[in-house]
Protein backbone atom coordinates (compact mmCIF):
# COMPACT_ATOMS: atom_id res chain seq x y z
CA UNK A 1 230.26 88.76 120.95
CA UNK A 2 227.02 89.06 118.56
CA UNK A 3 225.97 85.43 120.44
CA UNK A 4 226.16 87.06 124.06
CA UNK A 5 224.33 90.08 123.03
CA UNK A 6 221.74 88.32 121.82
CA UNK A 7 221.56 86.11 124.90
CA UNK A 8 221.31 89.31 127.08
CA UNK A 9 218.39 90.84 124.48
CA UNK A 10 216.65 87.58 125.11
CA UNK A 11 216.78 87.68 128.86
CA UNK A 12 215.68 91.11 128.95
CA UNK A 13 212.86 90.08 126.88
CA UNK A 14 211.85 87.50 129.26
CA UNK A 15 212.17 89.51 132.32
CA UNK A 16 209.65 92.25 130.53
CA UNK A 17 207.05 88.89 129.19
CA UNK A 18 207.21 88.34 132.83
CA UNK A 19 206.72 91.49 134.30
CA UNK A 20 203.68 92.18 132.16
CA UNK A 21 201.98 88.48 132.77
CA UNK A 22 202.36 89.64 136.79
CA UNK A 23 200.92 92.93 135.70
CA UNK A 24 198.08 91.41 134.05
CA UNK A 25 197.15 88.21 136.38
CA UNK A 26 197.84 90.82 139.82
CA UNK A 27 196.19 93.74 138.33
CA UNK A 28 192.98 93.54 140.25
CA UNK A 29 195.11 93.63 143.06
CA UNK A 30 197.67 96.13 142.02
CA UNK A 31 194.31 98.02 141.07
CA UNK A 32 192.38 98.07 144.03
CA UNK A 33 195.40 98.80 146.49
CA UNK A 34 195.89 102.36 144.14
CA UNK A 35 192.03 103.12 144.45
CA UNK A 36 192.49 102.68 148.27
CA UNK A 37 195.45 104.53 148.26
CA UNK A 38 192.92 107.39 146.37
CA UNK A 39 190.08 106.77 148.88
CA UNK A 40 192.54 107.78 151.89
CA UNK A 41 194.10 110.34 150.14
CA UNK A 42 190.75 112.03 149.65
CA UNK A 43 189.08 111.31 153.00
CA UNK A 44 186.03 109.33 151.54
CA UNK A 45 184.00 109.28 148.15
CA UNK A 46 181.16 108.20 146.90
CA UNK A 47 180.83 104.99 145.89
CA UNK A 48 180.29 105.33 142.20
CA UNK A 49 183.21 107.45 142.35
CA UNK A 50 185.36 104.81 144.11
CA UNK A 51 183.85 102.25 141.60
CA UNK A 52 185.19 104.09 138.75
CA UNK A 53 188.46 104.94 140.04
CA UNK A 54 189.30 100.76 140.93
CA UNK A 55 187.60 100.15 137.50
CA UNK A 56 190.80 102.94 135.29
CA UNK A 57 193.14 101.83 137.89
CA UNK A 58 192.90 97.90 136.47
CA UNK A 59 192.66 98.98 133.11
CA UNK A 60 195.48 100.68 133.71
CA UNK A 61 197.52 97.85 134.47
CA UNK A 62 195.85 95.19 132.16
CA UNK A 63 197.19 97.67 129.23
CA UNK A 64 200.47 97.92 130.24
CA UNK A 65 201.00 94.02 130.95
CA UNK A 66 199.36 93.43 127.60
CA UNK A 67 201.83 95.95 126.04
CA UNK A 68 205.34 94.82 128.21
CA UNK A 69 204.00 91.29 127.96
CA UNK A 70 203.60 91.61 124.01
CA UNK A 71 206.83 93.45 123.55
CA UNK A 72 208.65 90.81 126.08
CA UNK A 73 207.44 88.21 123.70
CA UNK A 74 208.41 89.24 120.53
CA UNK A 75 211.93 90.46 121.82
CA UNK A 76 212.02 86.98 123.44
CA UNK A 77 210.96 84.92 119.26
CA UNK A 78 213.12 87.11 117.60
CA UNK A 79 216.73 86.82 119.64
CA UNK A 80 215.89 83.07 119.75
CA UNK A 81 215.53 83.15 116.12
CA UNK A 82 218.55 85.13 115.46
CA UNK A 83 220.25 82.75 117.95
CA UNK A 84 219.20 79.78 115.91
CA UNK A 85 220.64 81.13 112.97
CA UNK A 86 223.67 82.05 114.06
CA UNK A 87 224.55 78.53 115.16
CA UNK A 88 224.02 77.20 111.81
């Protein structure tokens, strides 16, 4: 029962690692498609406006890939740990 949890815990942990290394390698993309978004939303803006926006926007989602990436990881070492120590 304790094995299968584990198994789940560490699946869920990859699934976040992965989510967050999309988020980080796509977030130029993810971050300019928002700022668009913005720019219709508004009817135009000035460039250094727009600039700024695209600018938070990928910061945006290079901190939370960093975060669900880091968080996917460790979830990820520690059930395979705990798995590995089980067996034995």
């Amino acid at each position: 029962m304790l094995l299968d949890k584990l198994k789940v815990l560490m699946t869920l942990g990859s699934m976040l690692g992965i989510v967050g290394f999309i988020s980080i390698f796509f977030s130029i993309y993810f971050g300019t498609s928002l700022a668009d978004n913005w720019l219709v939303k508004q009817g135009g803006a000035d460039t250094g406006m727009y600039q700024i926006i695209v600018a938070g926007y990928i910061n945006n989602f290079l901190a939370a890939g960093s975060i669900l990436f880091g968080i996917g990881l460790l979830v990820t070492i520690l059930s395979y740990y705990k798995i590995i120590n089980l067996k034995e």
